[in-house]
PDB file of N, CA and C in Angstrom:
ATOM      1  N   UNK A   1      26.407  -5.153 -18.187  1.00  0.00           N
ATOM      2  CA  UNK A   1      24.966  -5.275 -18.080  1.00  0.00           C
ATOM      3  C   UNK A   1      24.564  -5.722 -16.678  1.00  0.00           C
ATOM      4  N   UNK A   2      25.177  -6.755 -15.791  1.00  0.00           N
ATOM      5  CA  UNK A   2      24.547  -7.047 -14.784  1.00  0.00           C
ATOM      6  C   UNK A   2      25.160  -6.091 -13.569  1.00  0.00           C
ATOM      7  N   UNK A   3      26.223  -5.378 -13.971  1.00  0.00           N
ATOM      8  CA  UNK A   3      25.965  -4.401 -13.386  1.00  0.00           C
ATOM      9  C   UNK A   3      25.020  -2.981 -13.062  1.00  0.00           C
ATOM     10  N   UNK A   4      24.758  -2.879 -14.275  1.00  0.00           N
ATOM     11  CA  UNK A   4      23.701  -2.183 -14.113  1.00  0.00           C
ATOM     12  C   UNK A   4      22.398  -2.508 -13.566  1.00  0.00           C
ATOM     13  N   UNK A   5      21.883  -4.065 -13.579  1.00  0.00           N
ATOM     14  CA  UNK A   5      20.586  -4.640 -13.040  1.00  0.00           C
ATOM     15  C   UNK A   5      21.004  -4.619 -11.561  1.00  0.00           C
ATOM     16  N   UNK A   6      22.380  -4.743 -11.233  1.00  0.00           N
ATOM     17  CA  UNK A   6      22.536  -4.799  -9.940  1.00  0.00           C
ATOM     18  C   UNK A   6      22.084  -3.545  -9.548  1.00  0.00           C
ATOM     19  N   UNK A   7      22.321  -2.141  -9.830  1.00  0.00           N
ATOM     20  CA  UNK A   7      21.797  -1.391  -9.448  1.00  0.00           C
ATOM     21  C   UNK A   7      20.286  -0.791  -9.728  1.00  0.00           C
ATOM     22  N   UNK A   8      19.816  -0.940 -10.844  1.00  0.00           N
ATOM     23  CA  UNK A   8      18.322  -1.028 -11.168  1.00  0.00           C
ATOM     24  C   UNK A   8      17.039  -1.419 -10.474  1.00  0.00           C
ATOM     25  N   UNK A   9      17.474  -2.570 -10.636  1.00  0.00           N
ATOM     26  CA  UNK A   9      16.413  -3.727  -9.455  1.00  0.00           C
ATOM     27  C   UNK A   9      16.239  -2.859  -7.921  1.00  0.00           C
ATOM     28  N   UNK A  10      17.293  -2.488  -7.271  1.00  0.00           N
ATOM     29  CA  UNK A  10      17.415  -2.394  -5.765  1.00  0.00           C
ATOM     30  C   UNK A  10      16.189  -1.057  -6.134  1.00  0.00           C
ATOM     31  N   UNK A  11      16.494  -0.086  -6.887  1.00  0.00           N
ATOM     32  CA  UNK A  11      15.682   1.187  -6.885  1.00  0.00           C
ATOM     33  C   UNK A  11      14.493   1.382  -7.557  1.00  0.00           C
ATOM     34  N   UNK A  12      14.115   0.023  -8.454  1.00  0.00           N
ATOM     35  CA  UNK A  12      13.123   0.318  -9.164  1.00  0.00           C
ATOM     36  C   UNK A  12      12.550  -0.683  -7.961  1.00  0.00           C
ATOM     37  N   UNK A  13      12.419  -1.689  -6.818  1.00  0.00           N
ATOM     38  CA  UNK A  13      12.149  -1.710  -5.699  1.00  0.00           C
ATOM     39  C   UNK A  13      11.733  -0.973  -4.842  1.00  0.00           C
ATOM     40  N   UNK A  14      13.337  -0.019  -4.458  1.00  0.00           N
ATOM     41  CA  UNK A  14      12.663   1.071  -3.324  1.00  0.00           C
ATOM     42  C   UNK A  14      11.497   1.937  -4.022  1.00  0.00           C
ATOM     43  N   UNK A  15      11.489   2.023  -5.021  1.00  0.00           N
ATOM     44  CA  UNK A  15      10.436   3.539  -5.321  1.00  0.00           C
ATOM     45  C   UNK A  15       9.113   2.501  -5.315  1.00  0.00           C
ATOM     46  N   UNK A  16       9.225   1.556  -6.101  1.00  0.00           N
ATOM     47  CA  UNK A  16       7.546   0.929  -5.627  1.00  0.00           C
ATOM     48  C   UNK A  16       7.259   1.130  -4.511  1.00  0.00           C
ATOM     49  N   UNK A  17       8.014   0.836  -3.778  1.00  0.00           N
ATOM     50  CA  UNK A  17       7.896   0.044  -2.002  1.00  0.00           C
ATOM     51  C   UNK A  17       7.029   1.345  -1.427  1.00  0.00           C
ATOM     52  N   UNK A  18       8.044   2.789  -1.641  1.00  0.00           N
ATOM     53  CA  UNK A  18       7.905   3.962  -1.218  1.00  0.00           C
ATOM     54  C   UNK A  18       6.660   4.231  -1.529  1.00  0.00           C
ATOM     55  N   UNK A  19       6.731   4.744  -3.072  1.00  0.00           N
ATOM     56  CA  UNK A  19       5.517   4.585  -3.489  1.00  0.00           C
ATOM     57  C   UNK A  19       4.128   4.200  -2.724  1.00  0.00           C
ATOM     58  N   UNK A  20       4.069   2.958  -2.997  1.00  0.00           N
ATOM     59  CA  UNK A  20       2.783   1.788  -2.317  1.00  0.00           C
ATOM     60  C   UNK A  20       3.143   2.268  -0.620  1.00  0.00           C
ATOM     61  N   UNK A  21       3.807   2.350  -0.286  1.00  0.00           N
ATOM     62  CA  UNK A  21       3.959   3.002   1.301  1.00  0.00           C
ATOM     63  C   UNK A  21       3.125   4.127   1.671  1.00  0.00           C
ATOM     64  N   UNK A  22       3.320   4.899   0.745  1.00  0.00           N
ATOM     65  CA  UNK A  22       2.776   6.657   0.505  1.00  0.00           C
ATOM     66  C   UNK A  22       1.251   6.621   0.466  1.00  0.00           C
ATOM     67  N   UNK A  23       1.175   5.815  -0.719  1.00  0.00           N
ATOM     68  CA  UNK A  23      -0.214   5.583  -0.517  1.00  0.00           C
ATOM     69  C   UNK A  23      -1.104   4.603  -0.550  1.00  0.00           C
ATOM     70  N   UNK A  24      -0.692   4.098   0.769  1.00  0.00           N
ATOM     71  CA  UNK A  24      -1.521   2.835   1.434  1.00  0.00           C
ATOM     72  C   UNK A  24      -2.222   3.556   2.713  1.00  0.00           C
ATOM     73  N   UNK A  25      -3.521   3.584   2.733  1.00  0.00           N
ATOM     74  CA  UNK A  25      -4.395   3.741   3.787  1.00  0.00           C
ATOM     75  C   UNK A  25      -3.685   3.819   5.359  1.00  0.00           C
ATOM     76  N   UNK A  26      -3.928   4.592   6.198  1.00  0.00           N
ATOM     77  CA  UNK A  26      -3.147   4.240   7.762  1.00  0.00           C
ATOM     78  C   UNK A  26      -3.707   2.967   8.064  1.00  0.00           C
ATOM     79  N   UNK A  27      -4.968   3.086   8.007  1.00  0.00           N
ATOM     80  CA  UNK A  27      -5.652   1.364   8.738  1.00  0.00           C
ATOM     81  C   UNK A  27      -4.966   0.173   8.150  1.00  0.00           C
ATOM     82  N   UNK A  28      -4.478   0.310   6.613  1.00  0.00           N
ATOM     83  CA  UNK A  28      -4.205  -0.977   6.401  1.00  0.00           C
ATOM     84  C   UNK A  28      -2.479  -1.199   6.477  1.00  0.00           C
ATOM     85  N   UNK A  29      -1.946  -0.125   7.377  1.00  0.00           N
ATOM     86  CA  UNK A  29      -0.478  -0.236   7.343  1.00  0.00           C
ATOM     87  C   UNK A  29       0.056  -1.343   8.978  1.00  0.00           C
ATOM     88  N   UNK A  30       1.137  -2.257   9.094  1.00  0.00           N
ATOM     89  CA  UNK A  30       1.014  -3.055  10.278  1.00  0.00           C
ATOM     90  C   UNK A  30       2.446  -2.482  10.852  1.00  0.00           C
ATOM     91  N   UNK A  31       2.573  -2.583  11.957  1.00  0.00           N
ATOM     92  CA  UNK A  31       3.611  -2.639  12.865  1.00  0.00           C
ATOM     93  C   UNK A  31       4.074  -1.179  13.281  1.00  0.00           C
ATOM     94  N   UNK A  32       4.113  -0.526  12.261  1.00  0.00           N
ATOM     95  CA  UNK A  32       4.747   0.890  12.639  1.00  0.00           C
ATOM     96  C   UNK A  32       3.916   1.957  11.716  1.00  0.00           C
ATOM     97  N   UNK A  33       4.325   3.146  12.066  1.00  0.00           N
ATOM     98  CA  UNK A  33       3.312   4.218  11.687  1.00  0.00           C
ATOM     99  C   UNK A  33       3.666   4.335  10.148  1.00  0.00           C
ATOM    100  N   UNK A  34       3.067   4.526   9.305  1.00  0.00           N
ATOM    101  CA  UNK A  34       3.710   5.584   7.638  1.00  0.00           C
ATOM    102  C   UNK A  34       4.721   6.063   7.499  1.00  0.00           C
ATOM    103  N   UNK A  35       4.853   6.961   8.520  1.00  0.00           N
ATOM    104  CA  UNK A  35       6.097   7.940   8.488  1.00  0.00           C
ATOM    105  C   UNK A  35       7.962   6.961   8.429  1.00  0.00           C
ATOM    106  N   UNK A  36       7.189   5.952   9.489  1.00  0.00           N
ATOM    107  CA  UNK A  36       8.721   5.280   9.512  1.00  0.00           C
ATOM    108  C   UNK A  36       9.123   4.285   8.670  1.00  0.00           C
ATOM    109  N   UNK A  37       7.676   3.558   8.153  1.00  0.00           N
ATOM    110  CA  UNK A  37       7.726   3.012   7.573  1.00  0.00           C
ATOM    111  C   UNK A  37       8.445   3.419   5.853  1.00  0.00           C
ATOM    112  N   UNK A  38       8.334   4.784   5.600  1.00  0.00           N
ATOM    113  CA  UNK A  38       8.783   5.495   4.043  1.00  0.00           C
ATOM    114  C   UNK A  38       9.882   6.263   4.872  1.00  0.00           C
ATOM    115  N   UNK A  39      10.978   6.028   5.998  1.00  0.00           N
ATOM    116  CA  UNK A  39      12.221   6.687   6.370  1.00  0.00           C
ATOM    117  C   UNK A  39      12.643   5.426   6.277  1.00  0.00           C
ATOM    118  N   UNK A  40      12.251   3.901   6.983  1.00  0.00           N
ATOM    119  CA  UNK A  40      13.242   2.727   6.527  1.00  0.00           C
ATOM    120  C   UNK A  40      12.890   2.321   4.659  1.00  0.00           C
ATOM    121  N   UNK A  41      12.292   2.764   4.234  1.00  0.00           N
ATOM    122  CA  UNK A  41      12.207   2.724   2.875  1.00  0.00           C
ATOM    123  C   UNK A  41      13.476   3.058   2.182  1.00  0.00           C
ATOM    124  N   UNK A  42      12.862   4.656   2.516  1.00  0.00           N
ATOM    125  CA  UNK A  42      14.357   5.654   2.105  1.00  0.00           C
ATOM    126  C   UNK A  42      15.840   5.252   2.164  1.00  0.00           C
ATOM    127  N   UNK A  43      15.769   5.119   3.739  1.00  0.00           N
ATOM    128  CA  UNK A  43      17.484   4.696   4.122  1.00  0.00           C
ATOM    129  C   UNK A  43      18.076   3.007   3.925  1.00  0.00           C
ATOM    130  N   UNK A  44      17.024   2.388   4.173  1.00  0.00           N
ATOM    131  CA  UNK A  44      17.983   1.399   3.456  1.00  0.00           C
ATOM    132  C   UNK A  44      17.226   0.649   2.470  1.00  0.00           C
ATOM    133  N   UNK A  45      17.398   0.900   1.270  1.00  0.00           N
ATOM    134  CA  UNK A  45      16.319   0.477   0.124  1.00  0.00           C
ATOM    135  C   UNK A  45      16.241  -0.864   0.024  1.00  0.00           C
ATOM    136  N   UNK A  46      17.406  -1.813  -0.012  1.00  0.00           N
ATOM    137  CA  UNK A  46      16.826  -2.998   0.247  1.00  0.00           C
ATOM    138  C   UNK A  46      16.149  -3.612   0.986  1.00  0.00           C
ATOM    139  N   UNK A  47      16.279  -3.536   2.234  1.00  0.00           N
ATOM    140  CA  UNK A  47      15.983  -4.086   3.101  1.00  0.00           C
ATOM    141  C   UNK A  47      14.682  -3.493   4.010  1.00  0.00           C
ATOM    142  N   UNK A  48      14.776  -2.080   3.693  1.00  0.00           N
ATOM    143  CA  UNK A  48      12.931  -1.708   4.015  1.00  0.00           C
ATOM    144  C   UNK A  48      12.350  -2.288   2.906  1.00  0.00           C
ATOM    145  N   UNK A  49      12.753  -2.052   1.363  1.00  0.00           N
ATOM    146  CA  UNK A  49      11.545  -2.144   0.463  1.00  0.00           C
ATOM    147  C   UNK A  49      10.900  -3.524   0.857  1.00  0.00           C
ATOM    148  N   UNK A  50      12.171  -4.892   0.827  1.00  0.00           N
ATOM    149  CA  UNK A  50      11.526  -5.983   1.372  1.00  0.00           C
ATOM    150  C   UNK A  50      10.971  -6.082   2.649  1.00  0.00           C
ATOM    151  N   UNK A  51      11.140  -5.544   3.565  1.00  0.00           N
ATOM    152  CA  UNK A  51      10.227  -5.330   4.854  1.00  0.00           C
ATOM    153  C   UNK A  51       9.405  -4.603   4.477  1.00  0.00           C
ATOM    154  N   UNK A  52       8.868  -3.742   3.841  1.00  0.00           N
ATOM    155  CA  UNK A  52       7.692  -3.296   3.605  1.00  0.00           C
ATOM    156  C   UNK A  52       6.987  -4.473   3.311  1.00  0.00           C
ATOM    157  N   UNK A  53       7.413  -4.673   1.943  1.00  0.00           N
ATOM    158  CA  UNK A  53       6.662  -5.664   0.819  1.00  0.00           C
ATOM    159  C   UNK A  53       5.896  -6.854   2.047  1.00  0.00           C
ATOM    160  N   UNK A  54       6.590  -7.229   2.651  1.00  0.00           N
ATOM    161  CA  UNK A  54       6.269  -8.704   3.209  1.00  0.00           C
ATOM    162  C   UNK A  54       5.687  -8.545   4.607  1.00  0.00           C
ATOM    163  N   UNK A  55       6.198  -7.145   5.187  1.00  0.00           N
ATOM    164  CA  UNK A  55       5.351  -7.179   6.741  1.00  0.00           C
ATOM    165  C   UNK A  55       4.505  -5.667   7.013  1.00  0.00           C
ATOM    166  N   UNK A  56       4.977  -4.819   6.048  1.00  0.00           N
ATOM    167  CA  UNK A  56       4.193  -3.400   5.948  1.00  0.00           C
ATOM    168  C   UNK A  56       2.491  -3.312   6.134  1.00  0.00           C
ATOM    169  N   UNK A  57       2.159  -4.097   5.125  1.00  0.00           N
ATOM    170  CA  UNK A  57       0.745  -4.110   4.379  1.00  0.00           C
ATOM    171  C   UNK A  57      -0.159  -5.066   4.735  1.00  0.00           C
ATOM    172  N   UNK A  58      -1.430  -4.690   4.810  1.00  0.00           N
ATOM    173  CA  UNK A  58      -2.367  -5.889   4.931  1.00  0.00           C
ATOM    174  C   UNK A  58      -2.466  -6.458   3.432  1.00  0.00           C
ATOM    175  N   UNK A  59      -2.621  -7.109   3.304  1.00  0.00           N
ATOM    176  CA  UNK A  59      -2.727  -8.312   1.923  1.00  0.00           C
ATOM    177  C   UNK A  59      -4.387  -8.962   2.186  1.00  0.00           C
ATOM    178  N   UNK A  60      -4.451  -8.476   0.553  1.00  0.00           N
ATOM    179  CA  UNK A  60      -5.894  -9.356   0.770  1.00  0.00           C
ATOM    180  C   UNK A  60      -5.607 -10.167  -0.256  1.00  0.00           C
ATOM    181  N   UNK A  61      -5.642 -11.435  -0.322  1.00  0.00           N
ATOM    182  CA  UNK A  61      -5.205 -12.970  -0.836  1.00  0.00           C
ATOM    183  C   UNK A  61      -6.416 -12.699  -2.355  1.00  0.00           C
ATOM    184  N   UNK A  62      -5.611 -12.843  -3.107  1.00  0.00           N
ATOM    185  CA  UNK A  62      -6.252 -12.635  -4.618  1.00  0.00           C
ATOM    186  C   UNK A  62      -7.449 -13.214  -5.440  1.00  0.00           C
ATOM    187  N   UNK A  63      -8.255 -14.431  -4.470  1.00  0.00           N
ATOM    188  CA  UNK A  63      -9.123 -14.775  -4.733  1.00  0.00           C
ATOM    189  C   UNK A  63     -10.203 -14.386  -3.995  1.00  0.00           C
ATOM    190  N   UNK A  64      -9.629 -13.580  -2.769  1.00  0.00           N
ATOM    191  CA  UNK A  64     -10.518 -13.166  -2.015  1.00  0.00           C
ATOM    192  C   UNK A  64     -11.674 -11.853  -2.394  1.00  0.00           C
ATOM    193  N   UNK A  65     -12.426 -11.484  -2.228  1.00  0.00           N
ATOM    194  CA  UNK A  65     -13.561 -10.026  -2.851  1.00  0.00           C
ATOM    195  C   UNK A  65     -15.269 -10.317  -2.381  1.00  0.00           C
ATOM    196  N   UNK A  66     -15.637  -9.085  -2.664  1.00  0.00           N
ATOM    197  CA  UNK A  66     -17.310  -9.113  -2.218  1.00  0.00           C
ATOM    198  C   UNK A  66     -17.927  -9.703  -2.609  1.00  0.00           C
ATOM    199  N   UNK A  67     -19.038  -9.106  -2.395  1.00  0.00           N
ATOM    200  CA  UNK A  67     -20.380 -10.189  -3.449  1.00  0.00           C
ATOM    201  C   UNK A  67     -20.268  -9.820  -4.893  1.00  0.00           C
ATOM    202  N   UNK A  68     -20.726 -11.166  -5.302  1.00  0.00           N
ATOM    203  CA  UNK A  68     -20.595 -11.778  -6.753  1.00  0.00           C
ATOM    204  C   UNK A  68     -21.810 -11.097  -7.541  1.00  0.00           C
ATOM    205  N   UNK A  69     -22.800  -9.986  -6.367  1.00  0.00           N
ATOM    206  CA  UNK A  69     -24.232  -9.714  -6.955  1.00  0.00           C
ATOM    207  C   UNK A  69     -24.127  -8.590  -8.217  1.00  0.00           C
ATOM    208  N   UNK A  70     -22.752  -7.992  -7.839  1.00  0.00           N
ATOM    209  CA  UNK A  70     -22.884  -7.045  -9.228  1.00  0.00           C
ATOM    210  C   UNK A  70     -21.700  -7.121 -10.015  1.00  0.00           C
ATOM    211  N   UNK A  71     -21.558  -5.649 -10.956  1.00  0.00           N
ATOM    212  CA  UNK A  71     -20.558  -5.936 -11.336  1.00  0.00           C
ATOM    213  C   UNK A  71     -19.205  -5.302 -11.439  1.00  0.00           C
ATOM    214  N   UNK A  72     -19.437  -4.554 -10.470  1.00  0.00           N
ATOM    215  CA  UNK A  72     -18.062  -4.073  -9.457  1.00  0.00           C
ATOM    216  C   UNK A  72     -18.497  -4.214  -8.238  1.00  0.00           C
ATOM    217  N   UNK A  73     -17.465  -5.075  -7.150  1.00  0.00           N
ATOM    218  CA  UNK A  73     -17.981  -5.509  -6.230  1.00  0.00           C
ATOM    219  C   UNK A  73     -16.295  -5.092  -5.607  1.00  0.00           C
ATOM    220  N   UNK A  74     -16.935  -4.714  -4.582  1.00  0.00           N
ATOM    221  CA  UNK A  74     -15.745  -3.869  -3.032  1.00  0.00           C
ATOM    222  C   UNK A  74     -15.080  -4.934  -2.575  1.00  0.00           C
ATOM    223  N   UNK A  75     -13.840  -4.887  -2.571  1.00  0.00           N
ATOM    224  CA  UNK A  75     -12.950  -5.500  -1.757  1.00  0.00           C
ATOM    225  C   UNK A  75     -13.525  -6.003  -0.372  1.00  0.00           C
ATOM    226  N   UNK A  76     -13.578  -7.462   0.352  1.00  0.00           N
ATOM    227  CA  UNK A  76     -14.063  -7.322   1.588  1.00  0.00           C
ATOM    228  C   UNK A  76     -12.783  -6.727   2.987  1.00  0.00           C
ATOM    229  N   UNK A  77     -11.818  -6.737   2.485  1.00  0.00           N
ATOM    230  CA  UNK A  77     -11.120  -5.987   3.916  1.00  0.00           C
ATOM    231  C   UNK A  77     -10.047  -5.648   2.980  1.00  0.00           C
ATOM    232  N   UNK A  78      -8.763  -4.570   4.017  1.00  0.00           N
ATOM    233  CA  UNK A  78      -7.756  -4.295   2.927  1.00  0.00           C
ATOM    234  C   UNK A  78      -7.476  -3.201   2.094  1.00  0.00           C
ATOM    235  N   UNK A  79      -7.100  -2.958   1.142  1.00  0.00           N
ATOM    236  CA  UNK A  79      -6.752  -1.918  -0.379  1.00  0.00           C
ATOM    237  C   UNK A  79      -8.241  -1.641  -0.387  1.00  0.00           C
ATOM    238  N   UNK A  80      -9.581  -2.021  -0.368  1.00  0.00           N
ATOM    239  CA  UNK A  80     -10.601  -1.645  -1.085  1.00  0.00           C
ATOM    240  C   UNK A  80     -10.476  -1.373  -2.617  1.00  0.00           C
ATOM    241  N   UNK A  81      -9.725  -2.607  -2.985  1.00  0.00           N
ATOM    242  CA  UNK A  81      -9.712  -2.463  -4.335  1.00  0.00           C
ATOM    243  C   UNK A  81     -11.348  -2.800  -4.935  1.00  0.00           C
ATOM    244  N   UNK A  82     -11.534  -3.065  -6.313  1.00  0.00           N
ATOM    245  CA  UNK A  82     -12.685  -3.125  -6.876  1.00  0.00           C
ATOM    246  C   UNK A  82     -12.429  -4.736  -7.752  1.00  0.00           C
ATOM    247  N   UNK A  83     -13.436  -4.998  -7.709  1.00  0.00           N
ATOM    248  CA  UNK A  83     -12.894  -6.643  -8.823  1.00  0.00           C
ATOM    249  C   UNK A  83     -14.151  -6.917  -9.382  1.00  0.00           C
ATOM    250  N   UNK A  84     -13.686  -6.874 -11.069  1.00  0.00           N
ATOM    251  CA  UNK A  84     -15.045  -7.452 -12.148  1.00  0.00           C
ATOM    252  C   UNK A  84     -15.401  -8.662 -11.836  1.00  0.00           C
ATOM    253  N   UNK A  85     -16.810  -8.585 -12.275  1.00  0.00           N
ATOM    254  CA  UNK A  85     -17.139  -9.977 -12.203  1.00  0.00           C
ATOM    255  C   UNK A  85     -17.998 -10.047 -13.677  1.00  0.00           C
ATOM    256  N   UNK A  86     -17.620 -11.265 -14.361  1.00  0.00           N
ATOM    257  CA  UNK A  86     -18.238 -11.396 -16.295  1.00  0.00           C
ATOM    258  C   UNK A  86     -19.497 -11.291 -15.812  1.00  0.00           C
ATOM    259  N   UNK A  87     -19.885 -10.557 -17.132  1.00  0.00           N
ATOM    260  CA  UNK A  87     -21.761 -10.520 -16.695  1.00  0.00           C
ATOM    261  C   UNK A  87     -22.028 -11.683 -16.931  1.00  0.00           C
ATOM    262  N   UNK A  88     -21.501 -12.813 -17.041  1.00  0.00           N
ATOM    263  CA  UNK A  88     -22.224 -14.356 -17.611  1.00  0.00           C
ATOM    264  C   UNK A  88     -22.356 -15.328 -16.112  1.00  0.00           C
ATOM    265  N   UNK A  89     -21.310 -14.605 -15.125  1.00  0.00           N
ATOM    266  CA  UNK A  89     -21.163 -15.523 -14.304  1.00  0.00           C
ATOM    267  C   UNK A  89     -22.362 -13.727 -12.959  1.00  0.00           C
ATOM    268  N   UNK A  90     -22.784 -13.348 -13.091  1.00  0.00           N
ATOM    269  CA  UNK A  90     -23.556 -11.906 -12.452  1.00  0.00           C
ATOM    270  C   UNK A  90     -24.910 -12.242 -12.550  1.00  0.00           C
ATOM    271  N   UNK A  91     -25.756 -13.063 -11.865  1.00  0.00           N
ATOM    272  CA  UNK A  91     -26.733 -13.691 -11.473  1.00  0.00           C
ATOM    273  C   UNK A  91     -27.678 -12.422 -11.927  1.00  0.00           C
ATOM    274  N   UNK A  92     -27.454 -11.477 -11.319  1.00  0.00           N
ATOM    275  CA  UNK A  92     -28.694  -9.721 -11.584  1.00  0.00           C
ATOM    276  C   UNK A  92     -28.544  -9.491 -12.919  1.00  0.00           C
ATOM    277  N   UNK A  93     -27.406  -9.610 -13.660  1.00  0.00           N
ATOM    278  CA  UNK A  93     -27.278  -9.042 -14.854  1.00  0.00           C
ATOM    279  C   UNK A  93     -28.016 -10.111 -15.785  1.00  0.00           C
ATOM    280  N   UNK A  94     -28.146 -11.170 -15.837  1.00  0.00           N
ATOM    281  CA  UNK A  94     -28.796 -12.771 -16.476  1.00  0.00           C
ATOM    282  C   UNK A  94     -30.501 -12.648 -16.188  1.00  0.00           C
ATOM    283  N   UNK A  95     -30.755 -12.034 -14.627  1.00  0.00           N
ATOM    284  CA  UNK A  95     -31.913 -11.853 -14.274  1.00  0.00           C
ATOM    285  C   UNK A  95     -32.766 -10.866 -15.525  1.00  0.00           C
ATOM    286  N   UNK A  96     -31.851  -9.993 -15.281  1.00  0.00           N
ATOM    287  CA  UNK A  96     -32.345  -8.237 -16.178  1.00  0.00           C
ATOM    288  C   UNK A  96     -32.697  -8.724 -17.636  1.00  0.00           C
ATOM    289  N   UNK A  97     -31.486  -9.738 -18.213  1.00  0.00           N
ATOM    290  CA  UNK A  97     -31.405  -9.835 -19.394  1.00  0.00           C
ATOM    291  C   UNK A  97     -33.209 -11.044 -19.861  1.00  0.00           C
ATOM    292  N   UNK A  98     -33.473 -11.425 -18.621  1.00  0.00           N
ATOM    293  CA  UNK A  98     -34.593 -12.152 -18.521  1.00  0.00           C
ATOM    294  C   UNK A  98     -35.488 -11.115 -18.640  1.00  0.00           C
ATOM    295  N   UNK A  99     -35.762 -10.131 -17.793  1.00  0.00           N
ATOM    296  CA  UNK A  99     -36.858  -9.380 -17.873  1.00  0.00           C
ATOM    297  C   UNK A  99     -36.614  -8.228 -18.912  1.00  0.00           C
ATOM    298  N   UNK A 100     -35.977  -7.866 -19.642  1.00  0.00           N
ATOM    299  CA  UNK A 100     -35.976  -7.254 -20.812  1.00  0.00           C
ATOM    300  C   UNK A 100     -36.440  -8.773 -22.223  1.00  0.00           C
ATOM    301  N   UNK A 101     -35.860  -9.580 -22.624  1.00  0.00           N
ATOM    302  CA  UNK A 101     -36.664 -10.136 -23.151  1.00  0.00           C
ATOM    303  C   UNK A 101     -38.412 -10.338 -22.485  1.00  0.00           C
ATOM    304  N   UNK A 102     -38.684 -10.125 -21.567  1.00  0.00           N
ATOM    305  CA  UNK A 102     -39.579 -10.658 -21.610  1.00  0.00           C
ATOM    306  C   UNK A 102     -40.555  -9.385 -21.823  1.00  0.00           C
ATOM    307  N   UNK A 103     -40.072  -8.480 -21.698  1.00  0.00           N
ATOM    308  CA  UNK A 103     -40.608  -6.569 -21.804  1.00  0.00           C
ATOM    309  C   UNK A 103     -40.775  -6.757 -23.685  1.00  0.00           C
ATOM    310  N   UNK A 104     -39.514  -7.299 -24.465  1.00  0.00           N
ATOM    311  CA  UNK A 104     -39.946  -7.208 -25.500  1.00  0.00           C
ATOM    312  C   UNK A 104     -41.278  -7.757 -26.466  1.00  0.00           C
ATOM    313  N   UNK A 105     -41.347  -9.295 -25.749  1.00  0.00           N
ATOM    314  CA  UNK A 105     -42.481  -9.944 -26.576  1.00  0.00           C
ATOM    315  C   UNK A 105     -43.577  -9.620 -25.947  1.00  0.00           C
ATOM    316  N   UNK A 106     -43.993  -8.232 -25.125  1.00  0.00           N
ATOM    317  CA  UNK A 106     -45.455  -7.908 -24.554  1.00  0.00           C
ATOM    318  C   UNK A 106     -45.488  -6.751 -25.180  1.00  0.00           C
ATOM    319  N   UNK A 107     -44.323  -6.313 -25.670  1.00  0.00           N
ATOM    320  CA  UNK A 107     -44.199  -4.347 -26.328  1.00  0.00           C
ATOM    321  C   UNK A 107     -44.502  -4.893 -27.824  1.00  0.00           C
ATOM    322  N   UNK A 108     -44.135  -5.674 -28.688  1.00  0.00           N
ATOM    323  CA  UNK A 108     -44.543  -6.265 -29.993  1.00  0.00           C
ATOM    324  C   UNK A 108     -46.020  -6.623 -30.121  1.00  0.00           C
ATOM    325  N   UNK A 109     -46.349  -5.901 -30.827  1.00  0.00           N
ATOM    326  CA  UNK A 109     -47.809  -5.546 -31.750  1.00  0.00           C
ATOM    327  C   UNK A 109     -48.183  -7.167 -32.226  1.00  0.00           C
ATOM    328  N   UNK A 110     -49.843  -7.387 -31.993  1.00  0.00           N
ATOM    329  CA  UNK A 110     -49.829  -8.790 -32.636  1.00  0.00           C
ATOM    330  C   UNK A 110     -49.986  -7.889 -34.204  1.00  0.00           C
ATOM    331  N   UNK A 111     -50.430  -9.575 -34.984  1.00  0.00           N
ATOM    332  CA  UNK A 111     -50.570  -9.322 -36.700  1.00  0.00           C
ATOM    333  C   UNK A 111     -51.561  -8.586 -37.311  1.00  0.00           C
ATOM    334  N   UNK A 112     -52.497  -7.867 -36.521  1.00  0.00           N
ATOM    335  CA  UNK A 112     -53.238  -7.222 -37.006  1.00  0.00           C
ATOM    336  C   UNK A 112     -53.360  -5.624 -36.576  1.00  0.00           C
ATOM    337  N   UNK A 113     -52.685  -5.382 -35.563  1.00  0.00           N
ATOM    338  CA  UNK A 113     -52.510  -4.230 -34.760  1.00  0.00           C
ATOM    339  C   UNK A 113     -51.413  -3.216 -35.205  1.00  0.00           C
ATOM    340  N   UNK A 114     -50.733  -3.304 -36.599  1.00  0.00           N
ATOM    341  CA  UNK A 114     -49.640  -2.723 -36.985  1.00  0.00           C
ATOM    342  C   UNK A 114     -50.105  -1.032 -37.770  1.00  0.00           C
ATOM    343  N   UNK A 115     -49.161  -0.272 -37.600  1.00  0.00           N
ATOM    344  CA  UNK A 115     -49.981   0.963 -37.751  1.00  0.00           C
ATOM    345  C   UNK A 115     -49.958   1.751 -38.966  1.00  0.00           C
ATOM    346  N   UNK A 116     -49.240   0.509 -39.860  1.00  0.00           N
ATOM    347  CA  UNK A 116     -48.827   1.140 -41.071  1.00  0.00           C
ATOM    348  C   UNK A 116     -49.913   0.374 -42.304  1.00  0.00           C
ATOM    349  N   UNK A 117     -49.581   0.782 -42.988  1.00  0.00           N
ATOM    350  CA  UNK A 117     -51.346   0.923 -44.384  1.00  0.00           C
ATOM    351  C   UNK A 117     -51.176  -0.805 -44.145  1.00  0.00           C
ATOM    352  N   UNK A 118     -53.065  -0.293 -44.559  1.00  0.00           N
ATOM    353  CA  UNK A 118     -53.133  -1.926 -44.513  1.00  0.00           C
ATOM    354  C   UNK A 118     -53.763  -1.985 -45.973  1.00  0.00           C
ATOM    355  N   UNK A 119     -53.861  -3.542 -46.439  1.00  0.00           N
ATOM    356  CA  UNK A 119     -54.546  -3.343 -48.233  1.00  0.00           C
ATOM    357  C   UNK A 119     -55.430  -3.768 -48.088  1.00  0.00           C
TER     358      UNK A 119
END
């Protein structure tokens, strides 16, 4: 068995590495171009995949992201990943939920204005 993890690990490594190499943006790649960066991948899988991993990529630190105003909000530098934000903690979405209640109790008929039989 740990022979086999010995060999597992190293390649289920390189192919992420490669992988995430392949398709990582040019802007957000550091030191060397794409190309060489997925040939030291290739040729020596340990030791590019961990040089990728740790000096390849820009990293945007996991607490880091855009404005909090909606509720997919753009990465501020980096992957341009996307990051939720709960509609409870979404200031616009709490706002809305204000002005829809308040749309309802002006759209509701008073007690005498109802359009169905009266006795």
């Amino acid at each position: 068995m740990l022979r086999v993890l010995m060999f597992l690990v190293p390649l289920a490594l390189s192919i992420y590495a490669f992988i995430d190499c392949i398709s990582t943006k040019d802007e957000d790649i550091r030191h060397m171009p794409k190309p060489l960066w997925a040939i030291l991948v290739l040729l020596f899988p340990l030791v590019g995949s961990i040089s990728w991993i740790i000096a390849g990529k820009k990293r945007q630190p996991a607490g880091a992201g855009g404005s909090i105003g909606t509720a997919w909000s753009r990465g501020g530098r980096g992957g341009g990943r996307q990051q939720w934000v709960a509609p409870d903690d979404n200031p616009e979405f709490l706002k809305s939920l204000d002005e829809d209640k308040g749309k309802d109790k002006d759209d509701k008929p008073g007690d005498g204005e109802r359009g169905g039989p009266s006795a």
